[in-house]
C-alpha atoms as a PDB file:
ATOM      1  CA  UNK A   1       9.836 -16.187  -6.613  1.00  0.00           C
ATOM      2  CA  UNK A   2       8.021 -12.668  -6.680  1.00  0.00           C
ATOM      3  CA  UNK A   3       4.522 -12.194  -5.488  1.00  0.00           C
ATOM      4  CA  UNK A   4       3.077  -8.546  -6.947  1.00  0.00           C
ATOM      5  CA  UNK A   5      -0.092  -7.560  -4.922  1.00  0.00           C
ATOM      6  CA  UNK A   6      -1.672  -4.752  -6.940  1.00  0.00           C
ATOM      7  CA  UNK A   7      -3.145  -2.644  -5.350  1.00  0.00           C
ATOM      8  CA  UNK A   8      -3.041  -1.934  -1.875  1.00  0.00           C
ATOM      9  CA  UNK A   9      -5.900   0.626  -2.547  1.00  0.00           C
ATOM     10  CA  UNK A  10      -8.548  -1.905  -4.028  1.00  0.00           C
ATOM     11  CA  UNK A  11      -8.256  -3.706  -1.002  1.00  0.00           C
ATOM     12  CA  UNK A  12      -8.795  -0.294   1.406  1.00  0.00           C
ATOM     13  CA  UNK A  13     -11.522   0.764  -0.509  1.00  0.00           C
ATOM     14  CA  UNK A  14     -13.327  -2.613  -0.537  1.00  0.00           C
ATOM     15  CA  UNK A  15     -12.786  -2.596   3.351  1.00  0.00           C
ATOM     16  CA  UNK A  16     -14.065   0.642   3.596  1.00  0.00           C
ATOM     17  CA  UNK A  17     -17.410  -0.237   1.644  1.00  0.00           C
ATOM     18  CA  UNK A  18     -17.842  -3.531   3.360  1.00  0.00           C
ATOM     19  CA  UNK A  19     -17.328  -2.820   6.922  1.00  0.00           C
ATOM     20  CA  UNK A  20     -18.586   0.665   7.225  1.00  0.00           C
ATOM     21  CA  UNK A  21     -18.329   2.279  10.596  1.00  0.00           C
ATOM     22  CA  UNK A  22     -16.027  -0.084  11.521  1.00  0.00           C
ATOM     23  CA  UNK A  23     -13.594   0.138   8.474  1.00  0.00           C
ATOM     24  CA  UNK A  24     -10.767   1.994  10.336  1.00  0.00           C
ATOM     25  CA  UNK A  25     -10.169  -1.063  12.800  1.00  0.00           C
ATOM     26  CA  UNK A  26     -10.844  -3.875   9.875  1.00  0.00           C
ATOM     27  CA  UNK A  27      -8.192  -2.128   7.575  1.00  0.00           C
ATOM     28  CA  UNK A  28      -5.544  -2.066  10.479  1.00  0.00           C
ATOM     29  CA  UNK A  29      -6.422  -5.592  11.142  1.00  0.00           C
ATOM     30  CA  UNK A  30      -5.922  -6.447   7.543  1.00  0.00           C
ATOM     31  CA  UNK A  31      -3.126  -5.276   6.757  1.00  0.00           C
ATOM     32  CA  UNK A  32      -1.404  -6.387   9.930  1.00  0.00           C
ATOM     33  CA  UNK A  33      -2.846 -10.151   9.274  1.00  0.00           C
ATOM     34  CA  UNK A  34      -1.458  -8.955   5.208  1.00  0.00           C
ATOM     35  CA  UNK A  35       2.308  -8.403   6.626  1.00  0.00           C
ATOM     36  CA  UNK A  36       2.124 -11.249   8.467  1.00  0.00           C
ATOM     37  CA  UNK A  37       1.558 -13.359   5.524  1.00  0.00           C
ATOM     38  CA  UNK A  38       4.203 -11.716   3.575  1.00  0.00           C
ATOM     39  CA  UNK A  39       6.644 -12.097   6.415  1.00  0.00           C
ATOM     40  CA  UNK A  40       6.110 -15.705   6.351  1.00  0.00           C
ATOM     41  CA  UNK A  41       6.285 -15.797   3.007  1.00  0.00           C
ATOM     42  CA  UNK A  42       9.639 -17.198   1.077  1.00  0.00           C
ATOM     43  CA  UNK A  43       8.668 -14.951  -2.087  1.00  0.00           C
ATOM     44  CA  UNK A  44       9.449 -11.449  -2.684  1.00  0.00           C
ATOM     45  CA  UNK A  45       6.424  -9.473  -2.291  1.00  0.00           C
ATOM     46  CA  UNK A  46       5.756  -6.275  -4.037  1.00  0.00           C
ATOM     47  CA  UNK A  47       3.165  -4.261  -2.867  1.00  0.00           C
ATOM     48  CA  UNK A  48       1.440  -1.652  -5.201  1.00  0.00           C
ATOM     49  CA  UNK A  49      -0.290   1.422  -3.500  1.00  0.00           C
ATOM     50  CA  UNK A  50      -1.463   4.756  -4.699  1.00  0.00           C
ATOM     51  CA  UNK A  51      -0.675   7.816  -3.293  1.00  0.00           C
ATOM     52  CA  UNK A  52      -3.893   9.929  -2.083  1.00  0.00           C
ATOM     53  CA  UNK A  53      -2.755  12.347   0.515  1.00  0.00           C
ATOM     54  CA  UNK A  54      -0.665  14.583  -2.003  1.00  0.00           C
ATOM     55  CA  UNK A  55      -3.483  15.983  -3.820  1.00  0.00           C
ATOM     56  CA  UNK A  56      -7.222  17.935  -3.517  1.00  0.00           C
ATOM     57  CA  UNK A  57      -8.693  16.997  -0.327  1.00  0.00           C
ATOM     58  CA  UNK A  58     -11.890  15.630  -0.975  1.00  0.00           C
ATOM     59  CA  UNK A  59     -15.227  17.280  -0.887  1.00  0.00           C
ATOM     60  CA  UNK A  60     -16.914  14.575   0.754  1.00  0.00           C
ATOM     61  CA  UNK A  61     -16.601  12.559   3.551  1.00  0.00           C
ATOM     62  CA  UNK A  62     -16.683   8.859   2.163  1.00  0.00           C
ATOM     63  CA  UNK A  63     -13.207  10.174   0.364  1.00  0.00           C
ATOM     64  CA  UNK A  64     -12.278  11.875   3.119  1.00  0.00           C
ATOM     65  CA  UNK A  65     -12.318   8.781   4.879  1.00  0.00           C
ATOM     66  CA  UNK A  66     -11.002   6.888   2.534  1.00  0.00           C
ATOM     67  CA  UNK A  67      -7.380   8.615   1.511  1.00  0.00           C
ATOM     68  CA  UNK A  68      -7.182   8.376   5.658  1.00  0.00           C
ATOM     69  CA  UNK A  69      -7.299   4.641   5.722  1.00  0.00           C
ATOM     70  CA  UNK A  70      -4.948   4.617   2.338  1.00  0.00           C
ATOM     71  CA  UNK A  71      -2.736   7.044   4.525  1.00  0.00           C
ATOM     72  CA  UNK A  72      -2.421   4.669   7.124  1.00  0.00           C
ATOM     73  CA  UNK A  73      -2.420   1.490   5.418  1.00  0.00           C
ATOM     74  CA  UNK A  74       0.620   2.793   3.405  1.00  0.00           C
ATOM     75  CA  UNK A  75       1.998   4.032   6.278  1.00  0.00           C
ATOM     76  CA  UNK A  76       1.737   0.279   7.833  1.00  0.00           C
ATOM     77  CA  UNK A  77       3.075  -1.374   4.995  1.00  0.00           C
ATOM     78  CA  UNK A  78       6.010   1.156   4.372  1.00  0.00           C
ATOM     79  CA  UNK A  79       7.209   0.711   7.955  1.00  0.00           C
ATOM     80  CA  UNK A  80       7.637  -2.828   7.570  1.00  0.00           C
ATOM     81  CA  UNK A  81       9.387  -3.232   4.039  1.00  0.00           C
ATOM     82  CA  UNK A  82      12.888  -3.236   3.495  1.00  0.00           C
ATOM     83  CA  UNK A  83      12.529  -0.953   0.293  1.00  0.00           C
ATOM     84  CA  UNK A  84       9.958   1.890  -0.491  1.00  0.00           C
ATOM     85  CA  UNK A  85       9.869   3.764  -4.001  1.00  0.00           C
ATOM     86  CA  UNK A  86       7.614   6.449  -5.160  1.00  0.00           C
ATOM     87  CA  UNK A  87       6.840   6.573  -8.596  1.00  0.00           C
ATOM     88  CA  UNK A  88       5.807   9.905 -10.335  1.00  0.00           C
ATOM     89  CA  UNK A  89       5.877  10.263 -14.411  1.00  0.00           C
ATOM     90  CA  UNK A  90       7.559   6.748 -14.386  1.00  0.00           C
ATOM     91  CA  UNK A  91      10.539   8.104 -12.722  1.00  0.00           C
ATOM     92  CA  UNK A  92      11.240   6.343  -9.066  1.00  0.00           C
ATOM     93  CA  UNK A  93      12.447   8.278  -6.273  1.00  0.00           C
ATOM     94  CA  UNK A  94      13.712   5.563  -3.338  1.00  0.00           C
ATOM     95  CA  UNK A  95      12.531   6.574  -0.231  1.00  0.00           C
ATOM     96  CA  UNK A  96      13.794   3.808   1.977  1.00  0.00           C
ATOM     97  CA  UNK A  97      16.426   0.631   1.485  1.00  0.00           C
ATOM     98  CA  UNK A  98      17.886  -0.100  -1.591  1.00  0.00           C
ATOM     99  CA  UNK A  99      16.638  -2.077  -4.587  1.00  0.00           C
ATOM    100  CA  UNK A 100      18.539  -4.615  -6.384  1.00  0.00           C
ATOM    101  CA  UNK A 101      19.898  -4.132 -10.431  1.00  0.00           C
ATOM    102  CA  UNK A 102      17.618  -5.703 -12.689  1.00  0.00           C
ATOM    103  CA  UNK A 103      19.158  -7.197 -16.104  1.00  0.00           C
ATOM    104  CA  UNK A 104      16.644  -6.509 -18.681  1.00  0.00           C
ATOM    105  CA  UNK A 105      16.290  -9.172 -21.761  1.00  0.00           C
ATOM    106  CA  UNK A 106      17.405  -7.889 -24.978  1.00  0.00           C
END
């Protein structure tokens, strides 16, 4: 019933090494073909992402480049889910939607 794709920043990253110069347009593709599969999905998807655009800026431009197409691809994927949560020190701030209780087993 619940699909967890982790991480959302593996699969940038790998993008970004494979394709190159043209890793801005195959990320955006991606990730739009990505949200298509999970919208025609009958699970519940979670998607796990870091956060790279809060921090140091990067000395070099390969990073550079890469907390960009992060940026974006979170960006993407936030947009189009019904719940966002940020989680810092274990503690979740919701950002968007509402998440459901969960019973924990004893």
């Amino acid at each position: 019933k619940v699909v967890l794709l982790d991480c959302l920043s593996g699969f940038v990253s790998n993008l970004l090494l494979q394709k190159g110069e043209q890793a801005e347009r195959a990320t955006l593709t991606a990730v739009a073909e990505l949200l298509e599969s999970i919208r025609e999905a009958a699970n519940t998807v979670i998607v796990v992402s870091n956060e790279v655009g809060n921090g140091v800026v990067p000395p070099y431009p390969l990073g550079r480049h890469y907390r960009d197409m992060l940026g974006l691809a979170n960006q993407k994927v936030a947009s189009a889910a019904d719940a966002v949560s940020l989680l810092t020190v274990g503690i979740p701030q919701t950002l968007k939607g509402t998440f459901p209780e969960v019973q924990l087993d004893a």
